[in-house]
Protein backbone atom coordinates (compact mmCIF):
# COMPACT_ATOMS: atom_id res chain seq x y z
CA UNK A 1 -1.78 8.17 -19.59
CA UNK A 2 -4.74 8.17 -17.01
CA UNK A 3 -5.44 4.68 -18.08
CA UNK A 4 -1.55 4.05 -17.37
CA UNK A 5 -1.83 5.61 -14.22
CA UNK A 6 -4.73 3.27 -13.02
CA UNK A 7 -3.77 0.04 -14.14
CA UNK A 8 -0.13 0.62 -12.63
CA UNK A 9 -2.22 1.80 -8.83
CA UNK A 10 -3.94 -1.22 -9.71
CA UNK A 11 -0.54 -3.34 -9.85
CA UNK A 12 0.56 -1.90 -6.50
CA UNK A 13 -2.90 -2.37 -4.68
CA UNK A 14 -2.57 -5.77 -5.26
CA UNK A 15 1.05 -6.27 -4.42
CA UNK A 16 0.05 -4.97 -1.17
CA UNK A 17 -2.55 -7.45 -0.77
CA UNK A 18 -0.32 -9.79 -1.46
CA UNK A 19 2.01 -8.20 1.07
CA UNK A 20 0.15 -9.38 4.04
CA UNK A 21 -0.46 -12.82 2.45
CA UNK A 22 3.62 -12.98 2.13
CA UNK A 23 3.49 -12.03 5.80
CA UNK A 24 1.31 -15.05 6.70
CA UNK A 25 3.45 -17.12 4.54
CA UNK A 26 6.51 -15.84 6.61
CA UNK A 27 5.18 -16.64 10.41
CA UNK A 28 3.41 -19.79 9.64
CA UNK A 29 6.71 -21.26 8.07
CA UNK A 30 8.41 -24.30 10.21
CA UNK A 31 11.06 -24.17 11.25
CA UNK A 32 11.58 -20.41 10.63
CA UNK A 33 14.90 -18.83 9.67
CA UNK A 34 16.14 -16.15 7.94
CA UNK A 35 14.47 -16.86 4.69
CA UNK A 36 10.93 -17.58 6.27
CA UNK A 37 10.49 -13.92 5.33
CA UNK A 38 12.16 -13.23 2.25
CA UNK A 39 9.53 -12.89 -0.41
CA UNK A 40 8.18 -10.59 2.06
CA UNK A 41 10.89 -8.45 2.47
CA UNK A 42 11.54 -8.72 -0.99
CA UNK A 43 7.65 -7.37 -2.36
CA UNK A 44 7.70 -4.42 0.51
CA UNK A 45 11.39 -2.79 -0.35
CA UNK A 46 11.82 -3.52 -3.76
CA UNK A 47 8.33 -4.07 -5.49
CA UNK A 48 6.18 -1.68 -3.56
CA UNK A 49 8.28 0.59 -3.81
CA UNK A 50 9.18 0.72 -7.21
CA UNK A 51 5.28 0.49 -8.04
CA UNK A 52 4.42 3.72 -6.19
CA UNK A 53 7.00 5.37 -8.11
CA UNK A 54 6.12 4.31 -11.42
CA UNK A 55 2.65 5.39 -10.36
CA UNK A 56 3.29 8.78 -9.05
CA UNK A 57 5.19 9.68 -12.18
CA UNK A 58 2.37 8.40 -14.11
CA UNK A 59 0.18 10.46 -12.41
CA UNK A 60 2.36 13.66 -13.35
CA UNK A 61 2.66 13.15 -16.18
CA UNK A 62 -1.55 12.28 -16.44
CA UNK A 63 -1.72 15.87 -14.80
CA UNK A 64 -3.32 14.64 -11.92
CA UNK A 65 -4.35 16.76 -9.12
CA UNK A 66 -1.33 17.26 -6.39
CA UNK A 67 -3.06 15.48 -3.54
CA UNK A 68 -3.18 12.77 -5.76
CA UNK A 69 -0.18 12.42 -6.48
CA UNK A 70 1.12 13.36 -2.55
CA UNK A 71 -1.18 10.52 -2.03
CA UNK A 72 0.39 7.32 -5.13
CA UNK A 73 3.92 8.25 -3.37
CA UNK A 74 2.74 8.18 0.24
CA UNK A 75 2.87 4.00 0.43
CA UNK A 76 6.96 4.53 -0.11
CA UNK A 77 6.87 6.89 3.72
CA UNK A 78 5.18 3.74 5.19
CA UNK A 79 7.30 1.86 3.88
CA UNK A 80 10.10 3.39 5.52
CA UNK A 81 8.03 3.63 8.81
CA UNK A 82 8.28 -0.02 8.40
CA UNK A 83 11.34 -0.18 8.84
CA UNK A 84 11.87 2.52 11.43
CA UNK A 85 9.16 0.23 13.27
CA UNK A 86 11.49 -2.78 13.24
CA UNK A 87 14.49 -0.68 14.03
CA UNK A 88 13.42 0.62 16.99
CA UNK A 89 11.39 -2.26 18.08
CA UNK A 90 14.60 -4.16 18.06
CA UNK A 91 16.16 -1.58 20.38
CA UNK A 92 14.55 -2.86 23.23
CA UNK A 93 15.33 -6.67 22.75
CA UNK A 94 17.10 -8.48 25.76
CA UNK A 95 20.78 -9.14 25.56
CA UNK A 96 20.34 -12.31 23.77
CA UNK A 97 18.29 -11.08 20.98
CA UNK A 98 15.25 -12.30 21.75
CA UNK A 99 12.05 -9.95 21.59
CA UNK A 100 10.63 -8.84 25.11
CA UNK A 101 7.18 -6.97 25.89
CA UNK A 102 7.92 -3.65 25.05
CA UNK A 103 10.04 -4.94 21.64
CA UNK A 104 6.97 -6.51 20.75
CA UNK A 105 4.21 -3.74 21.42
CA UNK A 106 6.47 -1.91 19.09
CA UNK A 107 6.76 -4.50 16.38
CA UNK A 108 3.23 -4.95 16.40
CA UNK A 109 3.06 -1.87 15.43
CA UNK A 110 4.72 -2.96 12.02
CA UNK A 111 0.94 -4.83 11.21
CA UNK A 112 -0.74 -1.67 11.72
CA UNK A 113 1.12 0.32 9.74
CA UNK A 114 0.78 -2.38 6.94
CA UNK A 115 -2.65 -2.48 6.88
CA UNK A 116 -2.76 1.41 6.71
CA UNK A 117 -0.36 1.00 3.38
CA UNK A 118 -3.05 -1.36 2.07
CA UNK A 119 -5.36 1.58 3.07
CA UNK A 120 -3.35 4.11 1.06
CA UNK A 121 -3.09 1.85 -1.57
CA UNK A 122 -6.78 0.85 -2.01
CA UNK A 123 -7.80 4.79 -1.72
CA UNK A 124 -5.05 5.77 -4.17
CA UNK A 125 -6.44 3.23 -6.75
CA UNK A 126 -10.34 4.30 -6.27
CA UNK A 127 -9.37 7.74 -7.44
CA UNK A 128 -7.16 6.68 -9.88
CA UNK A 129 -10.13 4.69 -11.75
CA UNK A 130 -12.14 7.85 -10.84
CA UNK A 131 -9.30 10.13 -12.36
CA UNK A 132 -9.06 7.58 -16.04
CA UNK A 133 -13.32 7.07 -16.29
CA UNK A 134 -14.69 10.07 -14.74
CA UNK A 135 -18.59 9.48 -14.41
CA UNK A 136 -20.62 11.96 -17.06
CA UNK A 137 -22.00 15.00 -14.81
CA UNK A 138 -25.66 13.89 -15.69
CA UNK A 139 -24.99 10.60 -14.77
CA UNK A 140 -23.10 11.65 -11.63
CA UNK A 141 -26.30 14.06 -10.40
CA UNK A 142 -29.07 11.15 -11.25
CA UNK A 143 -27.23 8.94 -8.62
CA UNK A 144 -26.99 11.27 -6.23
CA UNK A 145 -30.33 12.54 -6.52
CA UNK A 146 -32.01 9.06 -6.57
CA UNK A 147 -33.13 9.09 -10.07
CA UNK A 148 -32.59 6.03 -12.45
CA UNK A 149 -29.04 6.57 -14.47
CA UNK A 150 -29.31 5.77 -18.49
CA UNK A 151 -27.55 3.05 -19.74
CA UNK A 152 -24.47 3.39 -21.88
């Protein structure tokens, strides 16, 4: 099941890559309408999502420590910051709908917070690989103390 448990982080590590790529896709898109955007949308509430989940219950049931699992189902909260973000940025368009200063500051925000799900997700894949091939002790203290590690 640890093996499970990595490959699926793996999975949603990259779909967050791929998140910001979508993103790119999205504002570089001429002309831009309401579907500039949707594979984005699409990848961060549906696949993301569904990715950490599958990932945190793998990690239960791997028995993996409870900060590591706090951490696989932490990219769904920024996911839902993203869309606070957007929310409230939106708040403070002008009366035509378009964005202002202060909308945007806010919705910058939104790219921020995306790279700091990439973050998550990168971190939350390390251990996971850490968690499913743990590193033998002796091999562990040889690398920290300098000395040459055996080969496998």
């Amino acid at each position: 099941m640890r093996k499970v448990y990595a490959a699926v982080t793996g999975v949603m590590f990259a779909a967050a890559i791929v998140q910001i790529y979508l993103a790119a896709v999205g504002a570089f898109d001429k002309p831009q309408d309401d579907s500039s955007f949707i594979l984005h949308s699409m990848n961060g509430t549906l696949v993301i999502p569904v990715l950490s989940l599958v990932a945190t219950a793998a990690a239960a049931a791997a028995k993996a420590p409870g900060r590591q699992i706090g951490l696989t189902i932490l990219p769904i909260g920024g996911i839902i910051l993203q869309e606070l973000i957007i929310a409230f940025g939106g708040l403070f368009d002008d009366s035509t709908g378009n964005t202002t200063p202060l909308s945007l500051a806010i919705l910058g925000l939104h790219a921020i917070n995306g790279v700091a799900i990439v973050g998550v997700c990168e971190i939350v894949f390390r251990r996971a690989r850490r968690f499913a091939w743990p590193r033998p002790a002796t091999e562990a203290a040889d690398a920290v103390e300098g000395r040459p590690v055996r080969a496998s």
